[in-house]
N, C-alpha and C. Protein backbone atom coordinates (compact mmCIF):
# COMPACT_ATOMS: atom_id res chain seq x y z
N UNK A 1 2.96 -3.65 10.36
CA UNK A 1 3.07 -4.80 9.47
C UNK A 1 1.84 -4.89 8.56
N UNK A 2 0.70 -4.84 9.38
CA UNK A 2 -0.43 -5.17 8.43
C UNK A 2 -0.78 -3.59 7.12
N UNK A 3 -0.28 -2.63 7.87
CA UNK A 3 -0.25 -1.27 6.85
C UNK A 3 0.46 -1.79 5.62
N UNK A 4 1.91 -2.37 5.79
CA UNK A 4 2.53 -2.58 4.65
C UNK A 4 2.50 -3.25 3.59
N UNK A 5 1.21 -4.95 4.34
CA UNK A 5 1.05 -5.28 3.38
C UNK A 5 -0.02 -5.17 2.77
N UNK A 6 -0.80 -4.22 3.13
CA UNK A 6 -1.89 -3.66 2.86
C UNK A 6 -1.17 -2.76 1.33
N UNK A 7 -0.21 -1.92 1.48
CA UNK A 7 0.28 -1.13 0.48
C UNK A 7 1.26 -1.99 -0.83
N UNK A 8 1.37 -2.83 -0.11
CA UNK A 8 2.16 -3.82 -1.02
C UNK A 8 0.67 -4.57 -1.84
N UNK A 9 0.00 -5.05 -1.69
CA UNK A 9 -1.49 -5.44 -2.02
C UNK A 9 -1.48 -4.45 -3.08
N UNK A 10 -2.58 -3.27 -2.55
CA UNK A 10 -2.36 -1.95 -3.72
C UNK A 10 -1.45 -1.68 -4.56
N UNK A 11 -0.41 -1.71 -4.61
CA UNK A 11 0.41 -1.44 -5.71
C UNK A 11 0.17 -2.77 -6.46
N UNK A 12 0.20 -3.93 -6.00
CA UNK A 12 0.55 -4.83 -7.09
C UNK A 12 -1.36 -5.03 -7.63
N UNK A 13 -2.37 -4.28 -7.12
CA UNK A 13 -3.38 -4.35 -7.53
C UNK A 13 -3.41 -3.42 -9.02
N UNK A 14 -2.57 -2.07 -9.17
CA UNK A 14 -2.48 -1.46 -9.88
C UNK A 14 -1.49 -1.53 -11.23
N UNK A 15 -0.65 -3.10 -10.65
CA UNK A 15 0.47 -3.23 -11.90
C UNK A 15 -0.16 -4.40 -12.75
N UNK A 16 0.46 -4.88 -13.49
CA UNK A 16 0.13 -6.15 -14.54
C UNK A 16 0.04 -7.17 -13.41
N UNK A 17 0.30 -7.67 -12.40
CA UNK A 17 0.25 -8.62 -11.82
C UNK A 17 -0.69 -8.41 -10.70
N UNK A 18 -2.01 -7.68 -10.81
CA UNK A 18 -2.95 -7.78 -10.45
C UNK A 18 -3.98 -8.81 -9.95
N UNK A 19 -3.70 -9.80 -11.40
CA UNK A 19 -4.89 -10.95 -10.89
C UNK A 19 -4.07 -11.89 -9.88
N UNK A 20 -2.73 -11.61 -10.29
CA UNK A 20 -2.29 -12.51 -8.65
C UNK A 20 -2.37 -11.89 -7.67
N UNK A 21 -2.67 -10.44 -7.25
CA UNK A 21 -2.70 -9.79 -6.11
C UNK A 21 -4.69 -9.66 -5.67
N UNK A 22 -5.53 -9.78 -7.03
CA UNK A 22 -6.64 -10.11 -6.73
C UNK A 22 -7.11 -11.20 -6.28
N UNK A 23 -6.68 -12.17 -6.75
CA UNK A 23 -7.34 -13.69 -6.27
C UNK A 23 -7.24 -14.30 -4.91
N UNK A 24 -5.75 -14.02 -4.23
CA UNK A 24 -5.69 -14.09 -3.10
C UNK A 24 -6.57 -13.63 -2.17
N UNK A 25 -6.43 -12.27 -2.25
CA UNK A 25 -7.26 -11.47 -1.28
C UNK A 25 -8.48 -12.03 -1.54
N UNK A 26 -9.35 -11.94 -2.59
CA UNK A 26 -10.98 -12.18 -2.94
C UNK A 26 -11.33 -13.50 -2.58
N UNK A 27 -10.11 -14.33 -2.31
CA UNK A 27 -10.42 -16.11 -1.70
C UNK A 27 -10.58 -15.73 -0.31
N UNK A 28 -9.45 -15.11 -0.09
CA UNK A 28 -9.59 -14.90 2.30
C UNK A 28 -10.75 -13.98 2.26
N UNK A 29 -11.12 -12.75 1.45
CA UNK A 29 -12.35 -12.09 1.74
C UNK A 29 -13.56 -12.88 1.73
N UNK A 30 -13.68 -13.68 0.78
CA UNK A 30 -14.92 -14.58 0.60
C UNK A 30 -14.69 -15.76 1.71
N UNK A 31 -13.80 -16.49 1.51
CA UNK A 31 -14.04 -17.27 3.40
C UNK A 31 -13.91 -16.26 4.51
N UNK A 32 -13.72 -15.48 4.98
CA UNK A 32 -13.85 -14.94 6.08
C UNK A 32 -15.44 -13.93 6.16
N UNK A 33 -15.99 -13.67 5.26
CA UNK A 33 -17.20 -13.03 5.06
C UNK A 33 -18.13 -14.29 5.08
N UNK A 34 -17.83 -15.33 4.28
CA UNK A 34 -18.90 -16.28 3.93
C UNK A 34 -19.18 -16.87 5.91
N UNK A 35 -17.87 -17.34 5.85
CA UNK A 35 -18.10 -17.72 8.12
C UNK A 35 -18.49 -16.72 8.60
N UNK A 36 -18.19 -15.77 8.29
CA UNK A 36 -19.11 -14.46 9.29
C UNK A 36 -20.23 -14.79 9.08
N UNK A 37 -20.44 -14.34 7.91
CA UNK A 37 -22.27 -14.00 7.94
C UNK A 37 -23.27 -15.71 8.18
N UNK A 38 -22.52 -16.59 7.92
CA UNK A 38 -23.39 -17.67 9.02
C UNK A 38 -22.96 -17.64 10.07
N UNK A 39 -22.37 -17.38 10.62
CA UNK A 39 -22.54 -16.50 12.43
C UNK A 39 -23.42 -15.80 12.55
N UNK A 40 -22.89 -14.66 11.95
CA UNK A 40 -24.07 -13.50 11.66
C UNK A 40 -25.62 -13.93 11.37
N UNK A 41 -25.71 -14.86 10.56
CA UNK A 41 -27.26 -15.35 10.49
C UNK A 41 -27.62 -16.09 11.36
N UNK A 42 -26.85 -17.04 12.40
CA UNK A 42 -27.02 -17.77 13.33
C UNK A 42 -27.90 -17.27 14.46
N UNK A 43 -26.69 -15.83 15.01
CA UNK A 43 -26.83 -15.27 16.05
C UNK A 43 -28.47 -13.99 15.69
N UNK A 44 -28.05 -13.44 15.06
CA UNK A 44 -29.09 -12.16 14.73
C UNK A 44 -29.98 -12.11 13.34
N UNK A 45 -30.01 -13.06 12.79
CA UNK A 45 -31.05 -13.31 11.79
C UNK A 45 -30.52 -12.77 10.52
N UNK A 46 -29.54 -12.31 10.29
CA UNK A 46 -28.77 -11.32 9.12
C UNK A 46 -27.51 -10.97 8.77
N UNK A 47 -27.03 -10.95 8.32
CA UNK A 47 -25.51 -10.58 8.08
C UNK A 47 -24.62 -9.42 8.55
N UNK A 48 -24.38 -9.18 8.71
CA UNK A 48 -23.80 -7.87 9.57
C UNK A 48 -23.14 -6.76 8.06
N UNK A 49 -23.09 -5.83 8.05
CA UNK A 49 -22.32 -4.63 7.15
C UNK A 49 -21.18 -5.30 6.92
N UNK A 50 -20.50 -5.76 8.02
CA UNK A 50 -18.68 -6.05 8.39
C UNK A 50 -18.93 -7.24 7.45
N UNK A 51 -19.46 -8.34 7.25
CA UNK A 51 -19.44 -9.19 6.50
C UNK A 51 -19.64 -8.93 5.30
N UNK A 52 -21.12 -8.10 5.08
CA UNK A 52 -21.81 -8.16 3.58
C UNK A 52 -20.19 -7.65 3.10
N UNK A 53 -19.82 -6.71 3.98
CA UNK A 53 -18.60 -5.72 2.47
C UNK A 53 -17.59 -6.54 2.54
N UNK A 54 -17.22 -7.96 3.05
CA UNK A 54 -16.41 -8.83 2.93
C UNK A 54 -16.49 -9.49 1.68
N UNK A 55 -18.22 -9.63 1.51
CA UNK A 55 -18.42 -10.27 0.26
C UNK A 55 -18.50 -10.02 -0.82
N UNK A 56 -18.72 -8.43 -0.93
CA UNK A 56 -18.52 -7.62 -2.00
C UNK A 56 -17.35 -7.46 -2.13
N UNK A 57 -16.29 -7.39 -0.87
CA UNK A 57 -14.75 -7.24 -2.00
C UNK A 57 -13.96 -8.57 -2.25
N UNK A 58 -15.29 -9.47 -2.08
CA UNK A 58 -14.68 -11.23 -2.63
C UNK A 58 -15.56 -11.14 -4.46
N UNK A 59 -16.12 -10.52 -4.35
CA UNK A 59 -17.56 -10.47 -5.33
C UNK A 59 -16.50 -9.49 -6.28
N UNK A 60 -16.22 -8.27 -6.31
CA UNK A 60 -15.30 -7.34 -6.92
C UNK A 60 -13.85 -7.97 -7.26
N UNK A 61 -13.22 -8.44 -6.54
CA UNK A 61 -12.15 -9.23 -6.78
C UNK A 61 -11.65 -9.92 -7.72
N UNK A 62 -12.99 -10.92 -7.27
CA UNK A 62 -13.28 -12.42 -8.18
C UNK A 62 -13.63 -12.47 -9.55
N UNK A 63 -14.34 -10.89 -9.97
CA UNK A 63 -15.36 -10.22 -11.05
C UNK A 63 -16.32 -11.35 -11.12
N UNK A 64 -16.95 -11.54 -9.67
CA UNK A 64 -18.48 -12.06 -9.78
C UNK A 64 -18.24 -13.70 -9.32
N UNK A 65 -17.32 -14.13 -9.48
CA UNK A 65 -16.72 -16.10 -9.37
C UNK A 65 -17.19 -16.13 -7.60
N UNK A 66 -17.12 -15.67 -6.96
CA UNK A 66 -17.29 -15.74 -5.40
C UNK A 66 -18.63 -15.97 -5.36
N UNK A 67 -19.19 -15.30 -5.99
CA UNK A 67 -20.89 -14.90 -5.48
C UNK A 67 -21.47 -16.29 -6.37
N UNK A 68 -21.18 -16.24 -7.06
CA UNK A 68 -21.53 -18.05 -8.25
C UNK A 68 -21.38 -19.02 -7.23
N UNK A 69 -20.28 -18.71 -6.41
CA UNK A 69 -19.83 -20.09 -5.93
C UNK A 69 -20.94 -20.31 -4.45
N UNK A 70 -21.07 -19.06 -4.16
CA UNK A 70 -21.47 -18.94 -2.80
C UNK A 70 -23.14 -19.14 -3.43
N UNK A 71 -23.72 -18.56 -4.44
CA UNK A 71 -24.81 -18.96 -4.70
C UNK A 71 -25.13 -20.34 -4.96
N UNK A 72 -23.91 -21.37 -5.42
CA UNK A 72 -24.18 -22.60 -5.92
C UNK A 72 -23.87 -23.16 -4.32
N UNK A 73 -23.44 -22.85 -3.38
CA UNK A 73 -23.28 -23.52 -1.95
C UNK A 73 -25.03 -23.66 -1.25
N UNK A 74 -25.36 -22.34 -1.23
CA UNK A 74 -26.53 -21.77 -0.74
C UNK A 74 -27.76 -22.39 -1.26
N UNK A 75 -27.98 -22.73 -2.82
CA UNK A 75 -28.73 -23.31 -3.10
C UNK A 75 -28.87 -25.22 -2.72
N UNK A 76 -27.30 -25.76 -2.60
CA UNK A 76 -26.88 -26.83 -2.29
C UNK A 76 -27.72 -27.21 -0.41
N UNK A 77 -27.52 -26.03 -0.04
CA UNK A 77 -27.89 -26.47 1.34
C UNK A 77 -29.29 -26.02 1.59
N UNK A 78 -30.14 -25.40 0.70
CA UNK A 78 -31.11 -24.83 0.88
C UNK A 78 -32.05 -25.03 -0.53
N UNK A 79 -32.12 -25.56 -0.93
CA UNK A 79 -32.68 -25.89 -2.67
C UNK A 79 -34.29 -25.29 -2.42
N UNK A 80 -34.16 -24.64 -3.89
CA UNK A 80 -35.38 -24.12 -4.16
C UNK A 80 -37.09 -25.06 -3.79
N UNK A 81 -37.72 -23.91 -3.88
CA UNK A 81 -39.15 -24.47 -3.47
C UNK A 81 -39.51 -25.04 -4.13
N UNK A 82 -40.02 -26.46 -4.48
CA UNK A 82 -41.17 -26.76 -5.53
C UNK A 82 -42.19 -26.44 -5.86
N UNK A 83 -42.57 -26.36 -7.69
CA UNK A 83 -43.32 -25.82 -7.89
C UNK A 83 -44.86 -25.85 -7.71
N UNK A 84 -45.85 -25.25 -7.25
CA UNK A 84 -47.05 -25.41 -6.75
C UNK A 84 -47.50 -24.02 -7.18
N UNK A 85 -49.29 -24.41 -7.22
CA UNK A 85 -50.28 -23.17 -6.93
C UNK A 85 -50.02 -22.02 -6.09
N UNK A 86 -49.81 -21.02 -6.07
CA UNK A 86 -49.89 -20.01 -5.28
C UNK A 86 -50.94 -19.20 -5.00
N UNK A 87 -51.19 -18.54 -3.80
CA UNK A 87 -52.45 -17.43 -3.59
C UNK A 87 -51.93 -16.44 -3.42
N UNK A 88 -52.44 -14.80 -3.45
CA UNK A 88 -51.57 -14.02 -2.86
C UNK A 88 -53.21 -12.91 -3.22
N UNK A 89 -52.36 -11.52 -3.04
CA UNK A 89 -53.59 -10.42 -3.21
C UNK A 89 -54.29 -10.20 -4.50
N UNK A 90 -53.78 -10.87 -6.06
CA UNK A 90 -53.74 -11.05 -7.16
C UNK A 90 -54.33 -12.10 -6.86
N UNK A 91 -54.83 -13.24 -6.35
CA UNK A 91 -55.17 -14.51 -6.59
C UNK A 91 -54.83 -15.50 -6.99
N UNK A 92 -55.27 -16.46 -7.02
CA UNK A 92 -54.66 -18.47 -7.35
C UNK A 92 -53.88 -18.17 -8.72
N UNK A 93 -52.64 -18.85 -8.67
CA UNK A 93 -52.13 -18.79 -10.03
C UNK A 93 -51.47 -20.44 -10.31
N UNK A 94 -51.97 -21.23 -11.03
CA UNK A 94 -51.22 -22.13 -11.02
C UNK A 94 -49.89 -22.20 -11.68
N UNK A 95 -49.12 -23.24 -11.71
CA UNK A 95 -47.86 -23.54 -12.10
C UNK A 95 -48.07 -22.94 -13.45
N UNK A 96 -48.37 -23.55 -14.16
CA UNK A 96 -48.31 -23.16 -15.63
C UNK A 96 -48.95 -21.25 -15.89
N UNK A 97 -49.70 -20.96 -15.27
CA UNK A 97 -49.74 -19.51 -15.04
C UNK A 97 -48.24 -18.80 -14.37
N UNK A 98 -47.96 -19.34 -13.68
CA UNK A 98 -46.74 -18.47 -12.42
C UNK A 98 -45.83 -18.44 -13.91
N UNK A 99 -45.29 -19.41 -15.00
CA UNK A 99 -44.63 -20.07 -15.98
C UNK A 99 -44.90 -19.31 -16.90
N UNK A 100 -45.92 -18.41 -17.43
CA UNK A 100 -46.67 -17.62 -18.40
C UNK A 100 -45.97 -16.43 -17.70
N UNK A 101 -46.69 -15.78 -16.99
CA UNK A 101 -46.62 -14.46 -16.44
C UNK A 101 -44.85 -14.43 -16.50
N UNK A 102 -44.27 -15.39 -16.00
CA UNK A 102 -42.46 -15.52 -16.10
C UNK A 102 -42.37 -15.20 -17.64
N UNK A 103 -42.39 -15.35 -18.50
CA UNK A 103 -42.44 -15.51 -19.91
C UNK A 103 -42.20 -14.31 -20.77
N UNK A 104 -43.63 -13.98 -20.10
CA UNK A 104 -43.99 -12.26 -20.46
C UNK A 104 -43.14 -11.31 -19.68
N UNK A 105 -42.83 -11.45 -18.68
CA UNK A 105 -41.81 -10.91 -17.93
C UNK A 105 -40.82 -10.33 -18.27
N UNK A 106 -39.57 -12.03 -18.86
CA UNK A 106 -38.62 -11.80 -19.31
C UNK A 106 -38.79 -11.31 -20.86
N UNK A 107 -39.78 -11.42 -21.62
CA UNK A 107 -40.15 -11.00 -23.10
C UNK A 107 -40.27 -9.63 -22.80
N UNK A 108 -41.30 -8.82 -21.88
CA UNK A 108 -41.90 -7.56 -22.19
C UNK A 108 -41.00 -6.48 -21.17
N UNK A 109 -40.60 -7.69 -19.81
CA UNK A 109 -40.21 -6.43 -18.75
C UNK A 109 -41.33 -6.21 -17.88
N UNK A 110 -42.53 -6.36 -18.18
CA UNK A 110 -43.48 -6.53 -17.55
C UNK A 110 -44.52 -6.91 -17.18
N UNK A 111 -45.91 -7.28 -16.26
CA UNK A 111 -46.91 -8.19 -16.60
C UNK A 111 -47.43 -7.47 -15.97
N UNK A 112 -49.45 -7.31 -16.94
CA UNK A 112 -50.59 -6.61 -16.41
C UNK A 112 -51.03 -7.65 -15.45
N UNK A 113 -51.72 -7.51 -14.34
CA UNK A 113 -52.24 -9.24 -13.65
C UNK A 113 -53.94 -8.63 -14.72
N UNK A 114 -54.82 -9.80 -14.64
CA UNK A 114 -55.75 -9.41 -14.86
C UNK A 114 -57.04 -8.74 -13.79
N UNK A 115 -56.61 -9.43 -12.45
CA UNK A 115 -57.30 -9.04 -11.18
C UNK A 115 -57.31 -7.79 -10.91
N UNK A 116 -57.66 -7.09 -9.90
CA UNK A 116 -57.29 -6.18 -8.90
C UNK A 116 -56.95 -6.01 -7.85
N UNK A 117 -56.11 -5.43 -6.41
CA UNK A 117 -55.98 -5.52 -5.38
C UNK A 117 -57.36 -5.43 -4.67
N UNK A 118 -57.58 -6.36 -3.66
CA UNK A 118 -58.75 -6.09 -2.93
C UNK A 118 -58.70 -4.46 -2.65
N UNK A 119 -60.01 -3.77 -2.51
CA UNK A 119 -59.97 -2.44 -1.87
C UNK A 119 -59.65 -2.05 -0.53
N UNK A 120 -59.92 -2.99 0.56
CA UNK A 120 -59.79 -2.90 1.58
C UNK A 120 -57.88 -2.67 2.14
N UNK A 121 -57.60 -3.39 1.32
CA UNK A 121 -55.86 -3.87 1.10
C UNK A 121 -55.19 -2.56 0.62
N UNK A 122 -55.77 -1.83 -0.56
CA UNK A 122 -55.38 -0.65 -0.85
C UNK A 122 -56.00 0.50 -0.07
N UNK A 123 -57.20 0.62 0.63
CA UNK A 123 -57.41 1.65 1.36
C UNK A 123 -56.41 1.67 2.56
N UNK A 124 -55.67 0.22 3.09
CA UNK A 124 -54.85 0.32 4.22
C UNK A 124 -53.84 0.98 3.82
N UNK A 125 -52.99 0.77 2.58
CA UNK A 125 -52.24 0.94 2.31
C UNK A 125 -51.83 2.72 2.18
N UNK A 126 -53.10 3.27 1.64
CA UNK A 126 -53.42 4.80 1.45
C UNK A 126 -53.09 4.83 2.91
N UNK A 127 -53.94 4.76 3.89
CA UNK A 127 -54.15 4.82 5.23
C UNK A 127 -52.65 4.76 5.82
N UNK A 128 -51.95 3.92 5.74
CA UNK A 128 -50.67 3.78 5.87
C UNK A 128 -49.91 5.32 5.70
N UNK A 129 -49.63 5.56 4.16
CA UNK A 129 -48.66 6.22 3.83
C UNK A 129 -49.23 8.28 4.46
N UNK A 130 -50.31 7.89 3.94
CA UNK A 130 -50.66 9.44 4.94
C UNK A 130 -50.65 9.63 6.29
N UNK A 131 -49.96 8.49 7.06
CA UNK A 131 -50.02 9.08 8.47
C UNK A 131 -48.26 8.56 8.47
């Protein structure tokens, strides 16, 4: 049973009546992937393969509408960080810096920092990759 309508699916994926044979499927793929993988993140910290490719053939389906939706859920239950000073191996950057360097980013593709990595940080790092 499930072979057939598996082949019945495919064909009508390949005729003019596609987006009715897409939308269905890419709605049950995206709820049944989206409940997995908060299981999956519940239990083991991550999503499992079996899910992620649930969401990619809700994501392929949908041409991208799944992943919008699931991103606008995700942010709903989890909302971004506010903005503040940061430190890191580059050093203090305030808001209006983090806001600059973004700028140049999306303008150039890329940003020089003006700092350097501590040495100690990059000798680990050497140290690292040669052993």
């Amino acid at each position: 049973m499930k072979a057939a309508l598996k082949k019945i699916i495919e064909r009508m994926q390949r005729s003019a009546l596609a987006p009715l044979a897409n939308w269905p499927v890419g709605v049950w793929a995206f709820a049944t992937g989206a409940a997995g993988g908060v299981a999956d993140y519940r239990r083991q910290g991550q999503v499992s393969r079996h899910n992620w490719g649930r969401l990619l053939t809700a994501h392929c389906l949908t041409n991208g509408r799944s992943t919008l939706g699931l991103n606008f859920l995700t942010r709903a239950l989890r909302p971004p960080r506010k903005r503040e000073a940061v430190t890191g191996l580059l050093g203090t950057f305030s808001v209006k810096q983090q806001s600059e360097i973004l700028r140049q980013i999306d303008r150039d593709g890329f940003y020089i920092f003006p700092g350097l990595m501590p040495e100690e940080f990059c000798s680990r790092v050497q140290s690292f990759s040669e052993d």
